[in-house]
C-alpha atoms as a PDB file:
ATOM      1  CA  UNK A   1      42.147-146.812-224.715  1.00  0.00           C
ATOM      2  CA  UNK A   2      39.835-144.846-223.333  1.00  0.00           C
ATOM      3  CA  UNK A   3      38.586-144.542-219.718  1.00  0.00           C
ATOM      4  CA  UNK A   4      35.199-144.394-218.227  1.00  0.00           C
ATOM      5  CA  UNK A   5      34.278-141.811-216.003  1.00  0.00           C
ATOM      6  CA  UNK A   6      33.404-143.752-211.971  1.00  0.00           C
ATOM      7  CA  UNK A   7      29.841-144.829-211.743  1.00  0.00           C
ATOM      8  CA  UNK A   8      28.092-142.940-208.506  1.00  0.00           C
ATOM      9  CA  UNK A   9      24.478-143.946-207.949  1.00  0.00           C
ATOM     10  CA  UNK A  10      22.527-140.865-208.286  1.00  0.00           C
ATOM     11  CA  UNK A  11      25.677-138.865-209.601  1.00  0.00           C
ATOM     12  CA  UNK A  12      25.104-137.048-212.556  1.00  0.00           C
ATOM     13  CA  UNK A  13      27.848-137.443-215.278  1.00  0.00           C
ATOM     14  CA  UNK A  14      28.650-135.589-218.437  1.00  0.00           C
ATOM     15  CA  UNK A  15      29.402-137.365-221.397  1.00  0.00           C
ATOM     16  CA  UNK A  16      29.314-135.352-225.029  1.00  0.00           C
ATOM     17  CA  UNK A  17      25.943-133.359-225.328  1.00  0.00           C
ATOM     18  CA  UNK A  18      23.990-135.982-222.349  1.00  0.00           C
ATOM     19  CA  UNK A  19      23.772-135.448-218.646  1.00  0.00           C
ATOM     20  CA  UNK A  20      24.015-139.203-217.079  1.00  0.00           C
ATOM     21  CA  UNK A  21      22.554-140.354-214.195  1.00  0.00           C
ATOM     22  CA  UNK A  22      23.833-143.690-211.966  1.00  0.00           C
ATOM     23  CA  UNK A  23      20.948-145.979-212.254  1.00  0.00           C
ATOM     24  CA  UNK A  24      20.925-147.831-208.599  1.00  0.00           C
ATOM     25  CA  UNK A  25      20.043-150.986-209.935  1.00  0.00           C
ATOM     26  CA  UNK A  26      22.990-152.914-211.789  1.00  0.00           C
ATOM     27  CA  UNK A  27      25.160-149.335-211.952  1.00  0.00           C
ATOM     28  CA  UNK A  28      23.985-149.320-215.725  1.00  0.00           C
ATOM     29  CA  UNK A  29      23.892-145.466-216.908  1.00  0.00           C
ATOM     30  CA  UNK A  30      21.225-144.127-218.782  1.00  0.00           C
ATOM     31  CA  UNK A  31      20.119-140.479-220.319  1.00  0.00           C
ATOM     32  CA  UNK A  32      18.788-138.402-217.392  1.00  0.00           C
ATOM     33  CA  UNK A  33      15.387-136.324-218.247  1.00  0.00           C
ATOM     34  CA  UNK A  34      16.765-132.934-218.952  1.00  0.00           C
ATOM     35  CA  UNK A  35      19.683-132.415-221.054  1.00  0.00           C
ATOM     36  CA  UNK A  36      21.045-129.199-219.094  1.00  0.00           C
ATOM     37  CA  UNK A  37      23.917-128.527-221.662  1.00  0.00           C
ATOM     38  CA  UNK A  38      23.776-125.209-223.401  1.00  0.00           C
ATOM     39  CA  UNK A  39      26.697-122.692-224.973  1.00  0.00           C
ATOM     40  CA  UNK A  40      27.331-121.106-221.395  1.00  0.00           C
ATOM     41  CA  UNK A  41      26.808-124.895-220.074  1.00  0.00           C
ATOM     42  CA  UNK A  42      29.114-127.198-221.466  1.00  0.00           C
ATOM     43  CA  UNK A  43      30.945-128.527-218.559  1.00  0.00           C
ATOM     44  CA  UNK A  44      29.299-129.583-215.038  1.00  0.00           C
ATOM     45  CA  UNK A  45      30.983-126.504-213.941  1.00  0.00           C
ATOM     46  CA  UNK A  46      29.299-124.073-216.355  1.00  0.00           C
ATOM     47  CA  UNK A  47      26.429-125.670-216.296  1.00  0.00           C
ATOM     48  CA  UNK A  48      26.203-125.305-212.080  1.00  0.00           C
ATOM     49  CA  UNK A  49      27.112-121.446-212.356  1.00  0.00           C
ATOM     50  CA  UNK A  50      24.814-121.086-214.982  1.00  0.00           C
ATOM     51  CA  UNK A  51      21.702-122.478-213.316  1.00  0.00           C
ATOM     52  CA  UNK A  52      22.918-120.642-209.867  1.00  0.00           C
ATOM     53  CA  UNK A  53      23.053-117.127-212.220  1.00  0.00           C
ATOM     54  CA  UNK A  54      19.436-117.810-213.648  1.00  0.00           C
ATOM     55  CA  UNK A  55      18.297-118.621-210.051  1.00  0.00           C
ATOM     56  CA  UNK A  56      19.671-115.285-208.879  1.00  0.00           C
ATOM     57  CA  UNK A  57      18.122-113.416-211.925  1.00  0.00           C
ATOM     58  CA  UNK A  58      14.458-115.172-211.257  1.00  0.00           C
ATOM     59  CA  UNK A  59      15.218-114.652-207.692  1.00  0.00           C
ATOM     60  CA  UNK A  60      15.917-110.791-208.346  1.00  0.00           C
ATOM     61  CA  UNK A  61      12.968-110.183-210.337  1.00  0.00           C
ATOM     62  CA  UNK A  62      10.582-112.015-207.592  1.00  0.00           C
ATOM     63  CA  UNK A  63      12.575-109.535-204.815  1.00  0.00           C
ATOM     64  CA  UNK A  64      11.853-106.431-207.271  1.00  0.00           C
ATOM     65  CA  UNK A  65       7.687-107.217-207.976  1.00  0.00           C
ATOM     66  CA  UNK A  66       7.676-108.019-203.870  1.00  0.00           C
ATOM     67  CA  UNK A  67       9.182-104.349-203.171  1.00  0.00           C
ATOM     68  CA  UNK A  68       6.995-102.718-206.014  1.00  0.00           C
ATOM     69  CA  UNK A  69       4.031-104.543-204.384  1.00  0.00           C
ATOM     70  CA  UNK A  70       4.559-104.041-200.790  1.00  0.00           C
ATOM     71  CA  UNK A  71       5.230-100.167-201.133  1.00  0.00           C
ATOM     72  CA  UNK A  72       2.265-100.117-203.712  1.00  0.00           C
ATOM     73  CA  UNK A  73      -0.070-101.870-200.749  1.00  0.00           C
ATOM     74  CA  UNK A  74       1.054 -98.602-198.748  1.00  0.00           C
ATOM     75  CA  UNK A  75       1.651 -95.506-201.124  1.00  0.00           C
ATOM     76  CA  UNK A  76       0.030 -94.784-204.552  1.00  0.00           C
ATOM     77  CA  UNK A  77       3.485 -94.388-205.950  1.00  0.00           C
ATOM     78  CA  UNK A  78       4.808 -96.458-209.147  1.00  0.00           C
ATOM     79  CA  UNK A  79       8.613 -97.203-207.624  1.00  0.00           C
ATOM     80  CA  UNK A  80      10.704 -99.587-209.112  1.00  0.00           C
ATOM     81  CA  UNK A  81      12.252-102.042-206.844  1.00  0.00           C
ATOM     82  CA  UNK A  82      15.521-100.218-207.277  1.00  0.00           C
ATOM     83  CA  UNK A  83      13.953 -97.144-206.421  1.00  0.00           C
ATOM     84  CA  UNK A  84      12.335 -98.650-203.600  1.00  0.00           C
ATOM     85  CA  UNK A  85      15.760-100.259-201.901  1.00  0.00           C
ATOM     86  CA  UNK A  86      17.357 -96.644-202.735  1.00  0.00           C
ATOM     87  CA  UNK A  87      14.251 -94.998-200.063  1.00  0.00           C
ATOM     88  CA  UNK A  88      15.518 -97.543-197.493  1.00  0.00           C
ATOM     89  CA  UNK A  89      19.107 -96.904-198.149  1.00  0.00           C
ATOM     90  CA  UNK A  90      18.791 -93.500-197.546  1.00  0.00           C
ATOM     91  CA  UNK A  91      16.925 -94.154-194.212  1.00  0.00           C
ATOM     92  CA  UNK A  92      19.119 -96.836-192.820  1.00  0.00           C
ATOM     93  CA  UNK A  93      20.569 -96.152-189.426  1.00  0.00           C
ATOM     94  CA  UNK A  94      18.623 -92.464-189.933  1.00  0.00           C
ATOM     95  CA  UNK A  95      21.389 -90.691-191.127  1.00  0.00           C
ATOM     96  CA  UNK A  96      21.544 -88.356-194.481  1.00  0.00           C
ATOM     97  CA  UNK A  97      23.410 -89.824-197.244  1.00  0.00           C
ATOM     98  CA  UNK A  98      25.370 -88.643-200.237  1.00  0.00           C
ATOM     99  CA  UNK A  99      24.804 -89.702-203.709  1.00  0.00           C
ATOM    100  CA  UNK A 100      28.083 -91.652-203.329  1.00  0.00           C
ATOM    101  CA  UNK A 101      27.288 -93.295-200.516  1.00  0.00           C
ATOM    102  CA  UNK A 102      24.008 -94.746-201.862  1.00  0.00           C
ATOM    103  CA  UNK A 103      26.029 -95.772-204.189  1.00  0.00           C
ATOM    104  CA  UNK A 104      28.230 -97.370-202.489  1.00  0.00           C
ATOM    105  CA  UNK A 105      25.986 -99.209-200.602  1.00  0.00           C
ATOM    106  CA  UNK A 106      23.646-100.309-203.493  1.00  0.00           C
ATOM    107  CA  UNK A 107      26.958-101.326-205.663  1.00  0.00           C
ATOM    108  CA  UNK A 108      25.871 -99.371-208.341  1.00  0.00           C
ATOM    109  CA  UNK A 109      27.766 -97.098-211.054  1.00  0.00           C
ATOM    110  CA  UNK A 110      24.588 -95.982-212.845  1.00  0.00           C
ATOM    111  CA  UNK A 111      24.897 -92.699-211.675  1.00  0.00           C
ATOM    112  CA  UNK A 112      22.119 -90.802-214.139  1.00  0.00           C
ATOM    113  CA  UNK A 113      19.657 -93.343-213.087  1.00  0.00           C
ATOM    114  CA  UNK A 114      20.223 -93.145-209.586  1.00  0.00           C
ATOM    115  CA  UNK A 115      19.710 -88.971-209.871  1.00  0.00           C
ATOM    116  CA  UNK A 116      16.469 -90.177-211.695  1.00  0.00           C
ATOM    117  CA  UNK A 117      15.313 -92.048-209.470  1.00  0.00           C
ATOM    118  CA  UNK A 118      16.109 -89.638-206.413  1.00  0.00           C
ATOM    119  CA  UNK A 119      14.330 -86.844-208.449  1.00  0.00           C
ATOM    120  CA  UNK A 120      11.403 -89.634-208.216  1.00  0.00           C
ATOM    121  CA  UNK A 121      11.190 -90.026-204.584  1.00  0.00           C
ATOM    122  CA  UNK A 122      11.628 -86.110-204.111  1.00  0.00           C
ATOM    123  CA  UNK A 123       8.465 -85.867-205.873  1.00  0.00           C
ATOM    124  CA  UNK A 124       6.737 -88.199-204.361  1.00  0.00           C
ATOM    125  CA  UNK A 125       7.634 -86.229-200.920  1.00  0.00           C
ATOM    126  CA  UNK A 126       9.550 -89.151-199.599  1.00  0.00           C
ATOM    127  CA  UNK A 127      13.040 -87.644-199.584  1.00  0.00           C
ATOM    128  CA  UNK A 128      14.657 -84.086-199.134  1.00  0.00           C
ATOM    129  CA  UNK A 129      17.967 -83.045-200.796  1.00  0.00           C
ATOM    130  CA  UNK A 130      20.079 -80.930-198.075  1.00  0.00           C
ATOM    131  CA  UNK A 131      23.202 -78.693-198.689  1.00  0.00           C
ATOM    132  CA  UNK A 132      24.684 -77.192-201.784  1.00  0.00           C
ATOM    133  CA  UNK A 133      27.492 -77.998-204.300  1.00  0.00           C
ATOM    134  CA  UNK A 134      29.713 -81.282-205.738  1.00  0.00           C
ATOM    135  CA  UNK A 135      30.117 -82.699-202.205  1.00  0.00           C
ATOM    136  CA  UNK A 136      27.995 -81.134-199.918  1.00  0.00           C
ATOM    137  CA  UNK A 137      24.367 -82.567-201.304  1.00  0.00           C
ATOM    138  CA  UNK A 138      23.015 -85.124-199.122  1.00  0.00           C
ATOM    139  CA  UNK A 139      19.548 -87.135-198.551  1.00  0.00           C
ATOM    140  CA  UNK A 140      17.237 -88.243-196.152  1.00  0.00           C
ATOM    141  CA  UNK A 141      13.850 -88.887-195.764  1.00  0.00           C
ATOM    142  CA  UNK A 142      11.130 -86.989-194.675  1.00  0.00           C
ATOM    143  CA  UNK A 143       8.249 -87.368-191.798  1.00  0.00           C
ATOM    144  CA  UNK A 144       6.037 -88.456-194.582  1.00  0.00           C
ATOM    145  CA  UNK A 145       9.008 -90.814-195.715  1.00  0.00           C
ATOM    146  CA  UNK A 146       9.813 -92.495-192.091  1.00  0.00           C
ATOM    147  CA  UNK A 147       5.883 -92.914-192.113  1.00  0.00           C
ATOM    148  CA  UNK A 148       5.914 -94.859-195.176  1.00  0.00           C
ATOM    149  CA  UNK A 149       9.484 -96.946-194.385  1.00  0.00           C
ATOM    150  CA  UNK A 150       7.944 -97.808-191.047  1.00  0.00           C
ATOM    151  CA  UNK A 151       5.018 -98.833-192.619  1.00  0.00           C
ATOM    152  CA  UNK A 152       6.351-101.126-195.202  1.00  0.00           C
ATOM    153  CA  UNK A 153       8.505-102.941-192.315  1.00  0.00           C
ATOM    154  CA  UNK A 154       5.440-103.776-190.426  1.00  0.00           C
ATOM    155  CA  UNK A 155       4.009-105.089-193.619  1.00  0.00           C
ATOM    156  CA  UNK A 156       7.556-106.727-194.750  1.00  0.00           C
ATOM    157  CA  UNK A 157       7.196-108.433-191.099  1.00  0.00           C
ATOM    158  CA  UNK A 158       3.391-109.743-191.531  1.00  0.00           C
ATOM    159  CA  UNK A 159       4.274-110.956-194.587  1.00  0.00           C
ATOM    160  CA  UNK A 160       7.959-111.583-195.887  1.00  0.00           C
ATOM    161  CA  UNK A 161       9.485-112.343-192.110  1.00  0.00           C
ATOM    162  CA  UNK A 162       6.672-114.996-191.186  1.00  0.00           C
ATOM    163  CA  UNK A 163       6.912-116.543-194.029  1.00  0.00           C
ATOM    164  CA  UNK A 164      10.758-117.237-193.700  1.00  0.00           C
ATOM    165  CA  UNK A 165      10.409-118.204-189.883  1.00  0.00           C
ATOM    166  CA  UNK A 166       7.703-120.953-190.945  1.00  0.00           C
ATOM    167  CA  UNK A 167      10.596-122.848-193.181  1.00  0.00           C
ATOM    168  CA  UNK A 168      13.048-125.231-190.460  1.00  0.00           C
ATOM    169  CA  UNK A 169      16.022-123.586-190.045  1.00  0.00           C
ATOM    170  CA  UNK A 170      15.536-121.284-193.067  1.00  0.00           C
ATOM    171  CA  UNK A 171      16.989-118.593-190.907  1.00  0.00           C
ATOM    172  CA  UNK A 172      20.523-120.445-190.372  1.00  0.00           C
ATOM    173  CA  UNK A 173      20.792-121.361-194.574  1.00  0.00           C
ATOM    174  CA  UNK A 174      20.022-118.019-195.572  1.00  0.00           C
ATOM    175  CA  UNK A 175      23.060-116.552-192.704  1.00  0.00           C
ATOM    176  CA  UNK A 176      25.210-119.109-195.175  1.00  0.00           C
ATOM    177  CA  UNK A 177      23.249-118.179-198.781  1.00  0.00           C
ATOM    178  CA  UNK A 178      24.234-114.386-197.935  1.00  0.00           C
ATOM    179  CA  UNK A 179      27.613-115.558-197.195  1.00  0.00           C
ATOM    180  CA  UNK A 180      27.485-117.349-200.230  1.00  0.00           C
ATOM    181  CA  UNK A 181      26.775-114.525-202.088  1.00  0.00           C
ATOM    182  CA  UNK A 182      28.769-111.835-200.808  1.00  0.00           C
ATOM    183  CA  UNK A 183      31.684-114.131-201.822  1.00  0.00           C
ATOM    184  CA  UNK A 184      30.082-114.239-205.789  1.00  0.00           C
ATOM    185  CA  UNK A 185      29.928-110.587-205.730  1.00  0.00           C
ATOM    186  CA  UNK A 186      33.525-110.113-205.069  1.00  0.00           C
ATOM    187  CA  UNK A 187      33.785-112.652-207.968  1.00  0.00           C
ATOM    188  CA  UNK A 188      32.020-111.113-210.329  1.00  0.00           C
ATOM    189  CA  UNK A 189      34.027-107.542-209.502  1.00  0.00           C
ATOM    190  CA  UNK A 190      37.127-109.026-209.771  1.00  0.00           C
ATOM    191  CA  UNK A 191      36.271-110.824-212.842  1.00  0.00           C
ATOM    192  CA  UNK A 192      34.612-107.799-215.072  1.00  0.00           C
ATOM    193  CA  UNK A 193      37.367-105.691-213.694  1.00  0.00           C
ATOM    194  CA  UNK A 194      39.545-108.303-215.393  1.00  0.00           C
ATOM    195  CA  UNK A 195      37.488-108.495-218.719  1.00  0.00           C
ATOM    196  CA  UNK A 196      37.519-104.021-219.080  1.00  0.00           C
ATOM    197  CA  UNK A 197      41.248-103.965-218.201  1.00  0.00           C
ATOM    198  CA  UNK A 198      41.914-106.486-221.373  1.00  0.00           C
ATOM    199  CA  UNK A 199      38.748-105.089-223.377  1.00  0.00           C
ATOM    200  CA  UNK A 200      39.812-104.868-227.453  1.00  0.00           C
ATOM    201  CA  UNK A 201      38.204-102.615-229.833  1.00  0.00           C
ATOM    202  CA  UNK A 202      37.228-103.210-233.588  1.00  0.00           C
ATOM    203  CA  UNK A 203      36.525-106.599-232.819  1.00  0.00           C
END
């Protein structure tokens, strides 16, 4: 005997390779639209986290083009957005930073990169390496650095910051997105940790 999942108006429900939808008139169920199943979506559950990780993967690359394009609209210099969150790293609270603490702060392990990429804004006269040995290198920017960081928060203000404030009570939901996510991240740590501890070779 089998059992039929509940009937919620509106709800959708996942039977074999079809999302259902409640139809509100009679509670008959028919296909919905979009058939969201895929092979990292075969349950409601995968196929929630998976739309949430494509969300934050088009939301990333829509953050990185905004950074490249705001420091662009201020400095002839071709920084990724990567690069560009590293130059306001190293200038939060206006204090020089060590490679590890960048780091730290980005969550990042990509260690040749990040030397790279600090090479990069070197260059570009943005940031100055201080001291001398293993652990005694630090960063911070220059005059010509705050200049450009002070200019791309008026611009990230003009732009970015009134755009938020125009949305009702966008401020409040993204307190509770950031919440949201800071919770995922510790998700995802604890979860690749997991998957290298138990990683199998010759497979």
């Amino acid at each position: 005997m089998s059992i039929e999942p509940p009937r919620y108006p509106g709800r959708r429900v996942f039977e074999g390779n079809l999302v259902m939808s409640g139809d509100r008139k009679g509670g008959e169920r028919k296909p919905a639209a979009l058939d969201r199943h895929w092979h990292l979506a075969r349950s409601e559950s995968e196929v929630t986290v998976a739309e949430t990780e494509y969300a934050l993967m088009r939301a990333n690359q829509a953050f990185e083009r905004w950074q490249t394009e705001c420091l662009g609209s201020i400095i002839d210099l071709a920084a990724s957005g990567e690069e560009n969150a590293m130059l306001h790293i190293i200038r939060m609270n206006d204090r020089p930073k060590s490679l590890k603490d960048i780091a730290r702060l980005a969550n990042r392990e990509d260690i040749p990169n990040m030397q790279y990429s600090l090479r990069k804004l070197i260059g570009a006269g943005l940031v100055a390496r201080q001291g001398s040995g293993r652990s005694g290198v630090t960063y911070e920017v220059t005059d010509k650095g705050r200049e450009v960081t002070d200019r791309y928060a008026d611009l990230r203000a003009s732009l970015l910051i009134e755009a938020i404030e125009m949305v009702p009570d966008f401020t409040r939901r993204l307190e509770e997105a950031t919440k949201t996510l800071e919770l995922l991240t510790g998700i995802y740590e604890h979860v690749a940790r997991t998957a290298a501890t138990h990683r199998r070779t010759g497979r």
